[in-house]
N, C-alpha and C. Protein backbone atom coordinates (compact mmCIF):
# COMPACT_ATOMS: atom_id res chain seq x y z
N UNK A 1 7.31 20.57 0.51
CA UNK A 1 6.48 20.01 1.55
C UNK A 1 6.40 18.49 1.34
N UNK A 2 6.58 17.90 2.54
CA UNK A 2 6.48 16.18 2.61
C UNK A 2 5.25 16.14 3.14
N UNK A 3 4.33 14.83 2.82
CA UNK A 3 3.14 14.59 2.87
C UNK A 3 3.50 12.91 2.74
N UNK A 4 2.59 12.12 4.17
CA UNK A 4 2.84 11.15 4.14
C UNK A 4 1.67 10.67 2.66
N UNK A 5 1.91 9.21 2.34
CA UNK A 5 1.14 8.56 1.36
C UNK A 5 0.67 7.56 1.26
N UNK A 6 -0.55 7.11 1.32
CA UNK A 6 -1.37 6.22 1.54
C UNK A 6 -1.93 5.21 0.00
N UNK A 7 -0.93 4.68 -0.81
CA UNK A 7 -1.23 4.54 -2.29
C UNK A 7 -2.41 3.05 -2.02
N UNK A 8 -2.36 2.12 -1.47
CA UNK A 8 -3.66 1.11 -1.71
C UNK A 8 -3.31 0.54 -2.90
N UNK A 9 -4.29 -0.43 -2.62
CA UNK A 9 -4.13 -1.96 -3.68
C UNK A 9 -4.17 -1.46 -4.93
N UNK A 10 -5.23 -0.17 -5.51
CA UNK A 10 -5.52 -0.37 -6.63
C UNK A 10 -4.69 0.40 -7.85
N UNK A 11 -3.93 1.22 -6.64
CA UNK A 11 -2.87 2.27 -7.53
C UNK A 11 -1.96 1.60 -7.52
N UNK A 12 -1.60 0.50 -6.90
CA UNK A 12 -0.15 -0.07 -7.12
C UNK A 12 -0.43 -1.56 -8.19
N UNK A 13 -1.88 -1.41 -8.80
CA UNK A 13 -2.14 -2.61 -10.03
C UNK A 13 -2.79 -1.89 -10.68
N UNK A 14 -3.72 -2.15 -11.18
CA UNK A 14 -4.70 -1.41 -12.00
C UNK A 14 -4.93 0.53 -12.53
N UNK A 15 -4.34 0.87 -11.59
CA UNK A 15 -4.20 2.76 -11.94
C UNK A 15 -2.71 2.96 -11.29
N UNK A 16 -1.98 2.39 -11.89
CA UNK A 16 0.09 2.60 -11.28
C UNK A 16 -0.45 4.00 -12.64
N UNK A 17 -0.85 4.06 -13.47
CA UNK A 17 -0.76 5.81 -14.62
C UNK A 17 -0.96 6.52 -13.58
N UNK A 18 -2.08 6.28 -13.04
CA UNK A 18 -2.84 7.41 -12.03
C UNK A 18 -1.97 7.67 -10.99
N UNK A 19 -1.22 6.77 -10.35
CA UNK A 19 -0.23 7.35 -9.36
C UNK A 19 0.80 7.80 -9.48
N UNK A 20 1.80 7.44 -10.90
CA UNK A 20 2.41 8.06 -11.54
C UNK A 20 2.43 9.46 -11.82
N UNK A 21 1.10 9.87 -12.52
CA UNK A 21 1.01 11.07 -12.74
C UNK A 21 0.53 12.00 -11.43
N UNK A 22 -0.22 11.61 -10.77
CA UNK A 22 -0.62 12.53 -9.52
C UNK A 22 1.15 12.68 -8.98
N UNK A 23 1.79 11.46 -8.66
CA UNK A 23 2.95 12.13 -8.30
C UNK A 23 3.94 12.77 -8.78
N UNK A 24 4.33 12.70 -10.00
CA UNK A 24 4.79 13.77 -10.75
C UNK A 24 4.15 15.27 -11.12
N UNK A 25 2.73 15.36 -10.60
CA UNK A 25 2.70 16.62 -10.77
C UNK A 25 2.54 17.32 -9.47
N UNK A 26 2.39 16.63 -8.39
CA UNK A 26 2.87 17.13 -6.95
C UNK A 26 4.08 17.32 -7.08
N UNK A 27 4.88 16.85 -7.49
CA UNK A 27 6.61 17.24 -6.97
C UNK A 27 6.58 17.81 -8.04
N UNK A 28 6.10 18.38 -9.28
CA UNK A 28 6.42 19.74 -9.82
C UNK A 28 5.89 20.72 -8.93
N UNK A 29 4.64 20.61 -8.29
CA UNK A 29 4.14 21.87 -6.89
C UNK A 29 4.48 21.79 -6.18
N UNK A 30 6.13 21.18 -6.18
CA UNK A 30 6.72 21.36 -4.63
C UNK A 30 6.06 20.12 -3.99
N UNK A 31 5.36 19.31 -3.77
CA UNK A 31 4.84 18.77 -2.78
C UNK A 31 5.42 16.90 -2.73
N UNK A 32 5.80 16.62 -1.78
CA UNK A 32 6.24 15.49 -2.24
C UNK A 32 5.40 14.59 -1.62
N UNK A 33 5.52 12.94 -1.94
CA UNK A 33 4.40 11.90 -1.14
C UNK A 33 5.38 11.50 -0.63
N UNK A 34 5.43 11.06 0.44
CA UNK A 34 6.39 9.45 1.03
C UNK A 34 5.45 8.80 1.21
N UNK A 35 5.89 7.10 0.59
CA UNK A 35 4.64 6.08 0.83
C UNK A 35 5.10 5.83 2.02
N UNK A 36 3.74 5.13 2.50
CA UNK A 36 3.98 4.82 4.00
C UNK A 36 4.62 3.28 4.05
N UNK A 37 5.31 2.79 5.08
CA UNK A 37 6.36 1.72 4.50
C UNK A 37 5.13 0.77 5.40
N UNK A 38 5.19 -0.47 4.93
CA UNK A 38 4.41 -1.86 5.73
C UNK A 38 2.87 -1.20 5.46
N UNK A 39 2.44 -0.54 4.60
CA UNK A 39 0.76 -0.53 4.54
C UNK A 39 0.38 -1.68 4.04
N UNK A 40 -1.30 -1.81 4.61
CA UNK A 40 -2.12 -3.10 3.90
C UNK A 40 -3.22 -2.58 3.31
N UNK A 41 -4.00 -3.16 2.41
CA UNK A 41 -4.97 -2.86 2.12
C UNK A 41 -6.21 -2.19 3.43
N UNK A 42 -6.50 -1.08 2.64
CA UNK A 42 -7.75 -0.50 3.53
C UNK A 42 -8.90 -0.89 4.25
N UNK A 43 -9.13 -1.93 3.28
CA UNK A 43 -10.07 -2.92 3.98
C UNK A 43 -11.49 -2.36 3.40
N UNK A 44 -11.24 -1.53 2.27
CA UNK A 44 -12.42 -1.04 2.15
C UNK A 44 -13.82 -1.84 2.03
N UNK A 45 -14.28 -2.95 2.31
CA UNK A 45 -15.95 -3.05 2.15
C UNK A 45 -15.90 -2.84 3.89
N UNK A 46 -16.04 -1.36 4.08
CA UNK A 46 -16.82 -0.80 5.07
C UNK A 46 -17.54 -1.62 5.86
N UNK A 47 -18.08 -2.11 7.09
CA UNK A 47 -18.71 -2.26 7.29
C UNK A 47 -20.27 -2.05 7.82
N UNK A 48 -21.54 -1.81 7.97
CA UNK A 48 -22.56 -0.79 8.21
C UNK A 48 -22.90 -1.55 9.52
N UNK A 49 -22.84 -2.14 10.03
CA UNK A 49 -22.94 -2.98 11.51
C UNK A 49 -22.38 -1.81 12.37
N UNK A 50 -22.51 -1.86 13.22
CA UNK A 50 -22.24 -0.55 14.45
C UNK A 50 -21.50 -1.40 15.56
N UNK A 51 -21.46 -2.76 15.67
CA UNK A 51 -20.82 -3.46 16.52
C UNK A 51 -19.47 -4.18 16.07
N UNK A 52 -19.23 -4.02 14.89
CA UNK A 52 -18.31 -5.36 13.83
C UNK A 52 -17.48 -4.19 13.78
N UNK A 53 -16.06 -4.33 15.03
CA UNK A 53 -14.64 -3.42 14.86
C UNK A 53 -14.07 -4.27 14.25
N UNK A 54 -13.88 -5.21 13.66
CA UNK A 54 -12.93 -5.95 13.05
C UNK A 54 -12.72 -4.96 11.70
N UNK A 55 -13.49 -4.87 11.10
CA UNK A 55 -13.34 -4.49 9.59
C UNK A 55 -12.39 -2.90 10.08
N UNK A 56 -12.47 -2.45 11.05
CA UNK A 56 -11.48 -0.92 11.36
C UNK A 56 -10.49 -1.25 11.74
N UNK A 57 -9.62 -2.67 11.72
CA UNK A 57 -8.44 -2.85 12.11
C UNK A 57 -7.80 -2.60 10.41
N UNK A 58 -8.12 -2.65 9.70
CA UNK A 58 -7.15 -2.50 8.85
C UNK A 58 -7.29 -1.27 8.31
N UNK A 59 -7.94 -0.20 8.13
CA UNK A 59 -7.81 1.24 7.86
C UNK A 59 -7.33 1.51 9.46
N UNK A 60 -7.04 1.77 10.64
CA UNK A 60 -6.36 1.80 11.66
C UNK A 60 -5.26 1.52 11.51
N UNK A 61 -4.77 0.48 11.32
CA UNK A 61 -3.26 0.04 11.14
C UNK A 61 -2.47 0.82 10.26
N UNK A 62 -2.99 0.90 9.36
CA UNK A 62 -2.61 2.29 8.27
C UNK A 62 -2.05 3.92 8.81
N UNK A 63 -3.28 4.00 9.37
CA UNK A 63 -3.16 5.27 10.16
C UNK A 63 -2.04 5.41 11.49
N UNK A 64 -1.82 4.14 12.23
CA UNK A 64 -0.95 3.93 13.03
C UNK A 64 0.79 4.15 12.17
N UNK A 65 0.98 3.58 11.18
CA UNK A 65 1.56 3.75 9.69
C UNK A 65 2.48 5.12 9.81
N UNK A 66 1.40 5.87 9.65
CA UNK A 66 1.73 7.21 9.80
C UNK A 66 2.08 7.90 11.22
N UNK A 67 1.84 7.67 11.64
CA UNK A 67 2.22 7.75 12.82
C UNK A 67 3.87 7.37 13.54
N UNK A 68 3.67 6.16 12.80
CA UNK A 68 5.16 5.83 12.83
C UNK A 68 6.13 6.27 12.30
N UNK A 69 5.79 6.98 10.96
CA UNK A 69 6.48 8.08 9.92
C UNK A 69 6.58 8.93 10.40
N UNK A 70 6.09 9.48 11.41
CA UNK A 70 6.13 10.65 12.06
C UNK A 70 5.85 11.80 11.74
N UNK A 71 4.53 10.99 10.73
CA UNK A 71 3.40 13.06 10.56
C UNK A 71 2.30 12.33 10.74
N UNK A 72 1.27 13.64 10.63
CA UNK A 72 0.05 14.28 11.28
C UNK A 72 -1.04 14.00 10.11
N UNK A 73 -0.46 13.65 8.86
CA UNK A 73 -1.50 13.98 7.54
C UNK A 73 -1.15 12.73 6.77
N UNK A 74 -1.85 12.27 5.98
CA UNK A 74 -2.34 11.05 4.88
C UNK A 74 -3.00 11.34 3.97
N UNK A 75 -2.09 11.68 2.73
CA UNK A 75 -2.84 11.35 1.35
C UNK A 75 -3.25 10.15 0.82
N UNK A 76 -4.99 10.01 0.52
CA UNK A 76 -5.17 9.14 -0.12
C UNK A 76 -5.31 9.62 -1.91
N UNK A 77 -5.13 8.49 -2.68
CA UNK A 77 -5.58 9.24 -4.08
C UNK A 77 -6.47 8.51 -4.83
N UNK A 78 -6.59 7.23 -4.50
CA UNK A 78 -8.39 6.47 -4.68
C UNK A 78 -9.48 6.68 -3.87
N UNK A 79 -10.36 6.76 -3.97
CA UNK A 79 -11.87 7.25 -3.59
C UNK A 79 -11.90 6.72 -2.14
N UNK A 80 -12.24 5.26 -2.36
CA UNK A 80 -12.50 3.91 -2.22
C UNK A 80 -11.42 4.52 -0.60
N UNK A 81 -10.27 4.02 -0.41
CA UNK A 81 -9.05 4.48 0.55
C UNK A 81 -9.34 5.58 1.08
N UNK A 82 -9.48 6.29 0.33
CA UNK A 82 -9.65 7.85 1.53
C UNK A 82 -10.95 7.72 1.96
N UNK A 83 -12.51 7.33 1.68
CA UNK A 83 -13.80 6.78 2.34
C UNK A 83 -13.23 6.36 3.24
N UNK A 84 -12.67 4.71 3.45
CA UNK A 84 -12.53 3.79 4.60
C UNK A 84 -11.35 4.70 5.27
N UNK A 85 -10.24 5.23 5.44
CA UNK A 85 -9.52 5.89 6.37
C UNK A 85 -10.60 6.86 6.87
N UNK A 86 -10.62 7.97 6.32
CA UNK A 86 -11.54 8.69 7.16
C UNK A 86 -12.54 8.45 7.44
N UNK A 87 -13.29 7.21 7.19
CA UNK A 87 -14.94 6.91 8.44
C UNK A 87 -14.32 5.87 9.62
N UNK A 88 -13.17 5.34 9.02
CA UNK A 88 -12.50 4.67 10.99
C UNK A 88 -11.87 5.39 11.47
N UNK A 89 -10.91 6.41 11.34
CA UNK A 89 -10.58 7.74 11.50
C UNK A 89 -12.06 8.50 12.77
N UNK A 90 -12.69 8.69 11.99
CA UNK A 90 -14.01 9.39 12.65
C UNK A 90 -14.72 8.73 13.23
N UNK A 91 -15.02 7.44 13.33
CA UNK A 91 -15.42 6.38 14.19
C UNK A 91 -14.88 6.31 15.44
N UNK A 92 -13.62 6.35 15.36
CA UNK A 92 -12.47 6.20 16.91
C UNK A 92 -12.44 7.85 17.37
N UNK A 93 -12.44 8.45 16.80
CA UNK A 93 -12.51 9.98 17.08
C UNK A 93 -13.67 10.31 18.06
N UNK A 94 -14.43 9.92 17.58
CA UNK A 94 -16.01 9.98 18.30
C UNK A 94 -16.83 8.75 19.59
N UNK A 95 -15.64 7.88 19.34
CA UNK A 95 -15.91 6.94 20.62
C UNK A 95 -15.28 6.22 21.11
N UNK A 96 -14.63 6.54 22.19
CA UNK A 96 -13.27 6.06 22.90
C UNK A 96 -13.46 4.80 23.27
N UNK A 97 -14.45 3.77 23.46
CA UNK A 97 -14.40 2.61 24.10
C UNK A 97 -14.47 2.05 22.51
N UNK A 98 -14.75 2.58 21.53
CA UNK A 98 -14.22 1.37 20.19
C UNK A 98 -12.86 2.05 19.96
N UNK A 99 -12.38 3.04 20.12
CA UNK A 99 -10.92 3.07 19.72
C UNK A 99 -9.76 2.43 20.68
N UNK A 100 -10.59 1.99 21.98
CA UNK A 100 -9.98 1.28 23.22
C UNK A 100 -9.77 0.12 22.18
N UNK A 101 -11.11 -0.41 22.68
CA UNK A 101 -11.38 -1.87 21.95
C UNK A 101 -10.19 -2.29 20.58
N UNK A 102 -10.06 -1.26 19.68
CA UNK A 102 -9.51 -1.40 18.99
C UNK A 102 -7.59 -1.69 18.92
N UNK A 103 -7.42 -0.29 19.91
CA UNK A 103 -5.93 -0.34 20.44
C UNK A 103 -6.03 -1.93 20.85
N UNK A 104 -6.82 -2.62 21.57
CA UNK A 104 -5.89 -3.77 22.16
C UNK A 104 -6.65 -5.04 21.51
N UNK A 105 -7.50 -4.57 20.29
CA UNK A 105 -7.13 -5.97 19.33
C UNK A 105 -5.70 -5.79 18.73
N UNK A 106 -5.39 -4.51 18.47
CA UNK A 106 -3.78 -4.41 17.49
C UNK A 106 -2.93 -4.57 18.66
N UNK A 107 -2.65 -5.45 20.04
CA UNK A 107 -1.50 -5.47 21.16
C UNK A 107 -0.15 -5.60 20.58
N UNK A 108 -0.06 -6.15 19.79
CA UNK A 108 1.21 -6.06 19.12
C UNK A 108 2.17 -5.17 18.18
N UNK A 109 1.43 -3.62 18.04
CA UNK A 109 1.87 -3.01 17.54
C UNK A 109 2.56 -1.98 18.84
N UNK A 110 3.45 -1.35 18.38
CA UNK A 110 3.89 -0.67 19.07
C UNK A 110 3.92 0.68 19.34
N UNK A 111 3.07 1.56 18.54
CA UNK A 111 1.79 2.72 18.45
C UNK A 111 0.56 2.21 18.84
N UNK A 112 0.16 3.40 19.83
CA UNK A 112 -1.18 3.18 19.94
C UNK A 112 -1.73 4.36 19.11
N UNK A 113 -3.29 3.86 18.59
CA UNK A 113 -4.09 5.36 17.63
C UNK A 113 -4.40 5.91 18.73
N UNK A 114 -4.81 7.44 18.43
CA UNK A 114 -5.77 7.98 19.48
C UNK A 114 -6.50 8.89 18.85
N UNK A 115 -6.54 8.82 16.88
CA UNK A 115 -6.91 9.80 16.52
C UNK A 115 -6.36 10.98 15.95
N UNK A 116 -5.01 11.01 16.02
CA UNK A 116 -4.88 11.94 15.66
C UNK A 116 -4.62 12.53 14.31
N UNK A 117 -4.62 11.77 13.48
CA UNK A 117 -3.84 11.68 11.75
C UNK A 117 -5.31 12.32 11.30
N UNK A 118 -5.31 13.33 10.35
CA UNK A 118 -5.74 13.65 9.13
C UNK A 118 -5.75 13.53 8.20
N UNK A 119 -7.12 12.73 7.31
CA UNK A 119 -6.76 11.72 6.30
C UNK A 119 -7.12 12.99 5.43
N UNK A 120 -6.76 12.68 3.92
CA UNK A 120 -6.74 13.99 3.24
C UNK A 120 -7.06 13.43 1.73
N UNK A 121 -7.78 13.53 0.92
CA UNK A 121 -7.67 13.51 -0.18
C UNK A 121 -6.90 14.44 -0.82
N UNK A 122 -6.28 13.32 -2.52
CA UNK A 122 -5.24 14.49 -3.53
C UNK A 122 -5.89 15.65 -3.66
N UNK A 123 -7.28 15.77 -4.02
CA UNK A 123 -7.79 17.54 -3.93
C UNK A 123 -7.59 18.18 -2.85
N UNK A 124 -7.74 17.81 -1.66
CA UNK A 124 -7.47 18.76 -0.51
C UNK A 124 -6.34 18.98 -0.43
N UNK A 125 -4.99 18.44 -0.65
CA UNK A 125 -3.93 18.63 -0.35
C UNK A 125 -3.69 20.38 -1.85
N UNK A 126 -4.07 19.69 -2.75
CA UNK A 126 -4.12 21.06 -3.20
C UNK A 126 -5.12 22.05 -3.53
N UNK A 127 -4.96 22.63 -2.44
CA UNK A 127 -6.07 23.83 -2.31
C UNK A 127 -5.63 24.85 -2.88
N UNK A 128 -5.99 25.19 -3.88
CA UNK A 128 -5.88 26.07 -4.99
C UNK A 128 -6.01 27.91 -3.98
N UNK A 129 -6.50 27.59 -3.28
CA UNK A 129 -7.47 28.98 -2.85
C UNK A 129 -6.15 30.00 -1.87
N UNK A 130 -5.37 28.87 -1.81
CA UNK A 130 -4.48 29.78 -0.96
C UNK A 130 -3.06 29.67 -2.09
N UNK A 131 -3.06 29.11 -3.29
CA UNK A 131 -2.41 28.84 -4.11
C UNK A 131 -2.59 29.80 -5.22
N UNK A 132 -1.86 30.92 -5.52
CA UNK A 132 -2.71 31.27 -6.45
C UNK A 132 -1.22 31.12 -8.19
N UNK A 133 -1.62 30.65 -8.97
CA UNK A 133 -1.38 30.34 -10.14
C UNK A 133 -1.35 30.71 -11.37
N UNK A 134 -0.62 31.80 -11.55
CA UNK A 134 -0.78 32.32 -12.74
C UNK A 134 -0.43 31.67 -14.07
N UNK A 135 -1.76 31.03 -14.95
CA UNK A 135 -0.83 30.28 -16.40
C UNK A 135 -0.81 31.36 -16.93
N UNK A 136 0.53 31.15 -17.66
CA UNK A 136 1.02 31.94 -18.65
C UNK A 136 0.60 31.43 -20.35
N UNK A 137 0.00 31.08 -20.27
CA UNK A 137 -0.31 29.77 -21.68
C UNK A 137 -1.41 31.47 -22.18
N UNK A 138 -1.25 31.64 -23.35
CA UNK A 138 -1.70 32.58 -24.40
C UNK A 138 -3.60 32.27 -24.23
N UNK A 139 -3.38 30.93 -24.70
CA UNK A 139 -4.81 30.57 -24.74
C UNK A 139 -5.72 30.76 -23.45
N UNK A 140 -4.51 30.49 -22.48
CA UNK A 140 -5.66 30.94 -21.13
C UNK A 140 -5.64 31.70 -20.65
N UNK A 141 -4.56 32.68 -20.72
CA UNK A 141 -3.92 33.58 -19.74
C UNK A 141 -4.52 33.92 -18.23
N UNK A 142 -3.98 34.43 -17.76
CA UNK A 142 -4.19 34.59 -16.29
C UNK A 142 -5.82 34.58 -15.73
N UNK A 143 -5.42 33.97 -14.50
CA UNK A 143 -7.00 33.38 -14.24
C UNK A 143 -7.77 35.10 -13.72
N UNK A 144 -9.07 35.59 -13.67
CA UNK A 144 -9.16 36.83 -13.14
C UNK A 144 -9.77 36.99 -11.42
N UNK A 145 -9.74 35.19 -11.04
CA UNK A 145 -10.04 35.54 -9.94
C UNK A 145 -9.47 33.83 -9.45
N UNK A 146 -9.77 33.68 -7.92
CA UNK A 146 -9.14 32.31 -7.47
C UNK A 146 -10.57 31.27 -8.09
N UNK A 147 -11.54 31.73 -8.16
CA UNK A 147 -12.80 30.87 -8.12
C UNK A 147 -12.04 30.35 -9.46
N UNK A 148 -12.10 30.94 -10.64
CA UNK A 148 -11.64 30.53 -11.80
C UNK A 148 -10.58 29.48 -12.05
N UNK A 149 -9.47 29.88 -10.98
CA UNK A 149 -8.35 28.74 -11.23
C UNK A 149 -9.09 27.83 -9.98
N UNK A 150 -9.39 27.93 -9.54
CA UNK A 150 -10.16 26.34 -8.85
C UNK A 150 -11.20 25.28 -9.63
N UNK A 151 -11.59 26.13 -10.81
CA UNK A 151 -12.37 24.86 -11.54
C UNK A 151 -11.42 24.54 -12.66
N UNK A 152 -10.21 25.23 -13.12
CA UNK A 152 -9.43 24.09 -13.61
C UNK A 152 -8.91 22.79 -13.16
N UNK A 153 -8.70 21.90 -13.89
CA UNK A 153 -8.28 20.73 -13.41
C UNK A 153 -7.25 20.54 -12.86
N UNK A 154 -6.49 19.62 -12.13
CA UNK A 154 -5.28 20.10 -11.10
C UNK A 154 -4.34 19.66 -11.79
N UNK A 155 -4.40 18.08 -12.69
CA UNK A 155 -3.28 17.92 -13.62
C UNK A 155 -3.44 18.47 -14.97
N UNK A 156 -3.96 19.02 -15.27
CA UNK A 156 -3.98 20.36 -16.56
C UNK A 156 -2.85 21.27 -15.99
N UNK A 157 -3.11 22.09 -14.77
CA UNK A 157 -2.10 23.15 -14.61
C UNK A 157 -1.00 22.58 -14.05
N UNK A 158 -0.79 21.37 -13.80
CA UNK A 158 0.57 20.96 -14.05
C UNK A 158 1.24 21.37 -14.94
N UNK A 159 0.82 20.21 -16.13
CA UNK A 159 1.16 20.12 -17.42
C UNK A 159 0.96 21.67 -18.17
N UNK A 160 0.21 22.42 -17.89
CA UNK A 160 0.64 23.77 -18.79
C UNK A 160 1.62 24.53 -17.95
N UNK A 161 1.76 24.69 -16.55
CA UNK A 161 2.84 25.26 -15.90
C UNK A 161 4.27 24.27 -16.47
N UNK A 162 3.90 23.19 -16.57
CA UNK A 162 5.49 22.79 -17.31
C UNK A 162 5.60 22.71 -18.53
N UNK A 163 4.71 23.37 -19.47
CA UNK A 163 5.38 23.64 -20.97
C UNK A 163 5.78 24.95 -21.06
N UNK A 164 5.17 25.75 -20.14
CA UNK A 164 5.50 27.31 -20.10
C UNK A 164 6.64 27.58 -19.52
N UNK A 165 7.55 26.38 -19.11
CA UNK A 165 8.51 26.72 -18.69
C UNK A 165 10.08 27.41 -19.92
């Protein structure tokens, strides 16, 4: 499975481990990221003003991003990134004269948003619940129910599904 990817300022300086490893243990679950090509920063200091669309042009543009990649879904894997996508995400979702407004501050792009991308955090993308995982590791052996393998950690059963190999 391809899954577009939304990596942000802070995984590509300060946590490049953290993106490293989240993506190596997705493409051991099958799952792959494509970064999204021309992203900018999220823009995350939110803004709490109800009138100030400026600050949603740049989590928008992102999302347009994807769009251009030509899927439906966006992994974020910092906090911070997946917050600001999905509250301008749900902002334009919920009120067509700021997602107007918005389409034609961005006139120069050549996508318009309308909403439709699903921003996703790395936990949601793996939902354990329809996943089910048997470790083979002695010490843990098989989980006895899904609740159980959902409070393991997600890069733990990486890493023990690939020593048990």
């Amino acid at each position: 499975m391809k899954i577009s990817y939304f990596p942000g300022c802070t995984l590509k300086t300060m946590a490049k481990n953290f993106e490293d490893s989240a993506i190596a243990s997705l493409s051991f679950l099958g799952i792959e990221m494509v970064e999204l090509p021309r992203w900018n920063c999220c823009g995350t200091v939110y803004s709490l003003t109800s009138d100030d669309l400026i600050h949603q042009v740049a989590p928008i543009r992102n999302l347009i991003r994807v769009k251009e990649a030509r899927d439906t879904r966006v992994v974020a894997l910092c906090s911070m990134c997946y917050h600001t996508l999905k509250r301008a995400n749900k902002l334009v979702k919920e009120d067509q004269e700021k997602l107007d407004k918005l389409n034609n501050l961005m006139y120069r792009e050549d996508v318009k948003y309308n909403g439709e991308v699903e921003v996703l955090h790395l936990l949601e993308i793996l939902d354990l619940s329809r996943r089910l995982i048997f470790l083979k590791d002695p010490m843990v052996g098989p989980p006895a129910s899904a609740e159980k393998v959902e409070s393991i950690p997600i890069i733990l059963i990486a890493v023990i599904l690939k020593t048990n190999e």
